[in-house]
N, C-alpha and C. Protein backbone atom coordinates (compact mmCIF):
# COMPACT_ATOMS: atom_id res chain seq x y z
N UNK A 1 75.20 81.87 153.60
CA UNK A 1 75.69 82.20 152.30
C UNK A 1 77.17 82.52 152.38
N UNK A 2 77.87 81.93 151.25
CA UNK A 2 79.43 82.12 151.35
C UNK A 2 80.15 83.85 150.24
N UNK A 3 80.58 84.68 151.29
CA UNK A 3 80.71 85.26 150.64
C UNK A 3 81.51 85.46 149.20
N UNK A 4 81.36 86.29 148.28
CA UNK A 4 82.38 85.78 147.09
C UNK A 4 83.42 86.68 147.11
N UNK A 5 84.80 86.27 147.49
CA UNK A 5 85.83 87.14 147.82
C UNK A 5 86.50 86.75 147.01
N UNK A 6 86.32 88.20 146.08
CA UNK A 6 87.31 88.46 145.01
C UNK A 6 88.95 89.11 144.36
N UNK A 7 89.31 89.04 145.66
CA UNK A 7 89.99 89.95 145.94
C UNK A 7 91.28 89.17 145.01
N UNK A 8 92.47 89.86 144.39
CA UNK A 8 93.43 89.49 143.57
C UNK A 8 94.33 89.35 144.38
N UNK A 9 95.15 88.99 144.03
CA UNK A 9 96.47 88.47 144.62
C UNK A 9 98.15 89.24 144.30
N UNK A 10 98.87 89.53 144.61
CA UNK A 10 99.84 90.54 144.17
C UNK A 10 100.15 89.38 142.72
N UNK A 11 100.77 88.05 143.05
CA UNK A 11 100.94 87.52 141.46
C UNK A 11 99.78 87.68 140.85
N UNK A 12 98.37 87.97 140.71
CA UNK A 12 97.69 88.05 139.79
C UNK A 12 97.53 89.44 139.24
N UNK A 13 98.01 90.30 140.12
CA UNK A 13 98.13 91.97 139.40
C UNK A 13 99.37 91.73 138.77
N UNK A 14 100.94 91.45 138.81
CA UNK A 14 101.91 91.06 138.16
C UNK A 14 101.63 90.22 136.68
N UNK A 15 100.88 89.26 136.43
CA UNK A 15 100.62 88.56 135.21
C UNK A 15 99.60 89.25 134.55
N UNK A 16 98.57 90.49 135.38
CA UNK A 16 97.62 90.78 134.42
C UNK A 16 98.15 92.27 133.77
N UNK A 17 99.55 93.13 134.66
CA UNK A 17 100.23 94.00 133.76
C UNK A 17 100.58 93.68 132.78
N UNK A 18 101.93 92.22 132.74
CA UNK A 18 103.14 92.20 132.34
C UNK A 18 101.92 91.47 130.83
N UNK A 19 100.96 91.23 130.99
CA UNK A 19 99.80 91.02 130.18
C UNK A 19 99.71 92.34 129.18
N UNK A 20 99.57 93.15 129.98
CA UNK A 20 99.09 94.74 129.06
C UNK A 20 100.78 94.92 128.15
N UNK A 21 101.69 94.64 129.31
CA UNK A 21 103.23 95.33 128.56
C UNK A 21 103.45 94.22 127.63
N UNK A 22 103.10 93.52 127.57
CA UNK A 22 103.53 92.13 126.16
C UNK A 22 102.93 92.49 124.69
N UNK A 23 101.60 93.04 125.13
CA UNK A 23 100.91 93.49 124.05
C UNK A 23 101.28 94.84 123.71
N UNK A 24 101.88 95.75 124.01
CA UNK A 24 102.14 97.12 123.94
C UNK A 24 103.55 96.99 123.12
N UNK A 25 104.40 96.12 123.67
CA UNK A 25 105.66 95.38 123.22
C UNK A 25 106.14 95.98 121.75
N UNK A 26 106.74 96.13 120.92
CA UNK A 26 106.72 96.39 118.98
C UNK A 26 108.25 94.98 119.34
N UNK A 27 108.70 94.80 118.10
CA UNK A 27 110.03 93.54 117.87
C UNK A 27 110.80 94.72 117.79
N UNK A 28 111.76 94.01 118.13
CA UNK A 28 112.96 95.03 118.23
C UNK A 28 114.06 94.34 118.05
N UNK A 29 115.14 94.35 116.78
CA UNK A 29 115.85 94.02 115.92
C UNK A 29 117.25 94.61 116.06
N UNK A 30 118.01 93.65 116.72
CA UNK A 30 119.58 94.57 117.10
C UNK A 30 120.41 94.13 115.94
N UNK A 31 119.97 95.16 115.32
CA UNK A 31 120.96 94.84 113.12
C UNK A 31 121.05 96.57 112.97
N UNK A 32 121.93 96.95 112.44
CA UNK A 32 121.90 98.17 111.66
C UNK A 32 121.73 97.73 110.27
N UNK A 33 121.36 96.68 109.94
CA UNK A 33 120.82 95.91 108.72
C UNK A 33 119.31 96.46 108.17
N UNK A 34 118.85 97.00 107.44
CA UNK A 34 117.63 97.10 107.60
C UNK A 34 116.67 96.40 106.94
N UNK A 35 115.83 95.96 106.98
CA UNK A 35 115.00 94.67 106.30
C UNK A 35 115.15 94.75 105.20
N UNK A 36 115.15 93.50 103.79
CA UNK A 36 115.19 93.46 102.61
C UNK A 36 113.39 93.43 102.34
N UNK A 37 112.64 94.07 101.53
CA UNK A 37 111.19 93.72 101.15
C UNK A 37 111.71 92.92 99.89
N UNK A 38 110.59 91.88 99.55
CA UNK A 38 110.93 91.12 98.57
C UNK A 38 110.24 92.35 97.16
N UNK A 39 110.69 91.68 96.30
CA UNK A 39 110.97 92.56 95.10
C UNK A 39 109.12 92.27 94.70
N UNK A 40 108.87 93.45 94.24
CA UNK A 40 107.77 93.35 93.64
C UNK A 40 107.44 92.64 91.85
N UNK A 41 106.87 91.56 91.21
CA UNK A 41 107.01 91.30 90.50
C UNK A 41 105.61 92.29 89.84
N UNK A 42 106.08 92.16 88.55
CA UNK A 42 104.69 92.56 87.46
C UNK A 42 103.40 91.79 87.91
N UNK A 43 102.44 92.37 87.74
CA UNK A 43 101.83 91.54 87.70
C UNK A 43 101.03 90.75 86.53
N UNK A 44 101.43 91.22 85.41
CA UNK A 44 101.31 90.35 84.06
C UNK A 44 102.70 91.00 83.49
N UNK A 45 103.24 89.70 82.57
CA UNK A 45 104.74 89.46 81.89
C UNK A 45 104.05 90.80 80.95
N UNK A 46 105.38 90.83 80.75
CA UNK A 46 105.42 91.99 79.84
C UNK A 46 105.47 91.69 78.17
N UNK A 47 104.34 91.76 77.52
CA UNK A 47 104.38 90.68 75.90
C UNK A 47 104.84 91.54 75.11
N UNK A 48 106.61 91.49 74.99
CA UNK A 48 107.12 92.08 73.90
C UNK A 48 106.92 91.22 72.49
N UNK A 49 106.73 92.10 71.39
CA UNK A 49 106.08 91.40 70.03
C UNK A 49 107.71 91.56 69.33
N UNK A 50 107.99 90.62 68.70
CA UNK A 50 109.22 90.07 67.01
C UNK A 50 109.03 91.82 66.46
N UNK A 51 108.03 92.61 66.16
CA UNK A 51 108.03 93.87 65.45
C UNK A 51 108.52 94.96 66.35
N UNK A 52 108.55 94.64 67.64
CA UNK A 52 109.42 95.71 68.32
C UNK A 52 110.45 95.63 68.82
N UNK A 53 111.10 94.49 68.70
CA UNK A 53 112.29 93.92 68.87
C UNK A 53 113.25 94.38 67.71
N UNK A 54 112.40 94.14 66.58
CA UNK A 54 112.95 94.33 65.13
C UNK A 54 113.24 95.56 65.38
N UNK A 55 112.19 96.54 65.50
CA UNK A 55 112.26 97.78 65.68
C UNK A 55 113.49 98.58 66.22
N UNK A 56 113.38 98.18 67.60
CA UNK A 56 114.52 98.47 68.71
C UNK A 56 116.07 98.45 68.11
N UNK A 57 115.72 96.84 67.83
CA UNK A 57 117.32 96.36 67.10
C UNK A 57 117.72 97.32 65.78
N UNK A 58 116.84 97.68 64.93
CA UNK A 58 117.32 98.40 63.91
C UNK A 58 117.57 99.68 64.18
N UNK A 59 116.97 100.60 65.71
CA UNK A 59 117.61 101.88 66.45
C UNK A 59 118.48 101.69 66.52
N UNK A 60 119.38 100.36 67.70
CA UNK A 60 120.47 100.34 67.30
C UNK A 60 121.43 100.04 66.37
N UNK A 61 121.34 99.40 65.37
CA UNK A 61 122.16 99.51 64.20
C UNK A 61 122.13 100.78 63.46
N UNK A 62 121.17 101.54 63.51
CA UNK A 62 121.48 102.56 63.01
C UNK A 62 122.29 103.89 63.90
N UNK A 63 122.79 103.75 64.99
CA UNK A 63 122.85 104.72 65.73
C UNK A 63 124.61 104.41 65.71
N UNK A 64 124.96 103.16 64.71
CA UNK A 64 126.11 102.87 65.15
C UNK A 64 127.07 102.41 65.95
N UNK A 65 126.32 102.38 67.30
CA UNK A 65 126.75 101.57 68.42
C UNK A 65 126.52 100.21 68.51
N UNK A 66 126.00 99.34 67.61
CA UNK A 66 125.44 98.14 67.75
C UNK A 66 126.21 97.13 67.14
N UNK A 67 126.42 96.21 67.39
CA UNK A 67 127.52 95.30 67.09
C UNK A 67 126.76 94.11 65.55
N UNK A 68 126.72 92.82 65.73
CA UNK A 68 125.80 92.03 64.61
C UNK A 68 124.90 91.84 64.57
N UNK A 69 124.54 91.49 63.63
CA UNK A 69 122.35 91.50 63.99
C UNK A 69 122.21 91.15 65.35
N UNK A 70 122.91 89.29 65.65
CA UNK A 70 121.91 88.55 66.39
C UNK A 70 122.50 89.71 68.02
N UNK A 71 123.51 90.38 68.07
CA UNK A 71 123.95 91.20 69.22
C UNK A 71 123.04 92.30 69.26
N UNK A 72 122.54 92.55 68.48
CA UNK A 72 122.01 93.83 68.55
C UNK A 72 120.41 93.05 68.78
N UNK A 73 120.12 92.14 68.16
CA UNK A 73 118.49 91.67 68.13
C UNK A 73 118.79 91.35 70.36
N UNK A 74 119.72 90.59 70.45
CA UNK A 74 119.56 90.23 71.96
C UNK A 74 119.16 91.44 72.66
N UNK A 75 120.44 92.68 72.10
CA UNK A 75 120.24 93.80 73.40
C UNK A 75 118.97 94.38 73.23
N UNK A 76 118.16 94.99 72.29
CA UNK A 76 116.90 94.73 71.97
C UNK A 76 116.12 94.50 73.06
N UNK A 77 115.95 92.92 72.65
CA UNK A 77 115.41 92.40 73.75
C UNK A 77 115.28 92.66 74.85
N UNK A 78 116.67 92.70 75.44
CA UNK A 78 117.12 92.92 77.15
C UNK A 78 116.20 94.05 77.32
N UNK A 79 116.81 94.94 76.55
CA UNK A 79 116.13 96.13 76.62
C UNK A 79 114.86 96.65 76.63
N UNK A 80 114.02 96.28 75.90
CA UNK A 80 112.63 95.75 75.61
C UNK A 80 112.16 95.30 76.97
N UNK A 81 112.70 94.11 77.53
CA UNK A 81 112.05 93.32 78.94
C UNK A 81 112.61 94.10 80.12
N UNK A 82 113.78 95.01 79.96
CA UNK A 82 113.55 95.90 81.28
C UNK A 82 113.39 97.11 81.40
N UNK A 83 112.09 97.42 80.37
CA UNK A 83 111.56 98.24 80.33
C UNK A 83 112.69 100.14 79.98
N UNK A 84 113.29 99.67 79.36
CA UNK A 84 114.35 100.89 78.58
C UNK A 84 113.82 101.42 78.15
């Protein structure tokens, strides 16, 4: 009977560390930059209605700061969709 000699080899203790230290490893990033995350979107649009636009727009015309209808109906708007 042949015995079964199992014995490792110094390169096979070397590949089965540098095995453990690869996985232990984290990335490591030479930036004082720090990552951008991408922007989170809504996840449903935001359904501004013609009656709150109207609405909005006639706050500002009345407050005096508001320039002609269709300037004041835009900022409104803007305003309205980013959430003001």
């Amino acid at each position: 009977m042949a015995k079964n000699n199992k014995k490792s080899t110094p390169a096979k203790k070397i590949v089965k560390a540098a095995k453990r230290v690869v996985k232990t490893v984290t990335e490591v990033r030479n930036t004082a930059i720090p990552r951008l995350t991408p922007a989170k979107k809504p996840a449903t649009p935001l359904a501004i209605t013609q009656d709150q636009i109207a609405k909005r727009a006639y706050e500002i015309y009345a407050s005096g700061n508001g320039g002609s209808d269709s300037d004041n109906w835009f900022r409104a708007e803007r305003e309205l969709r980013a959430g003001i």
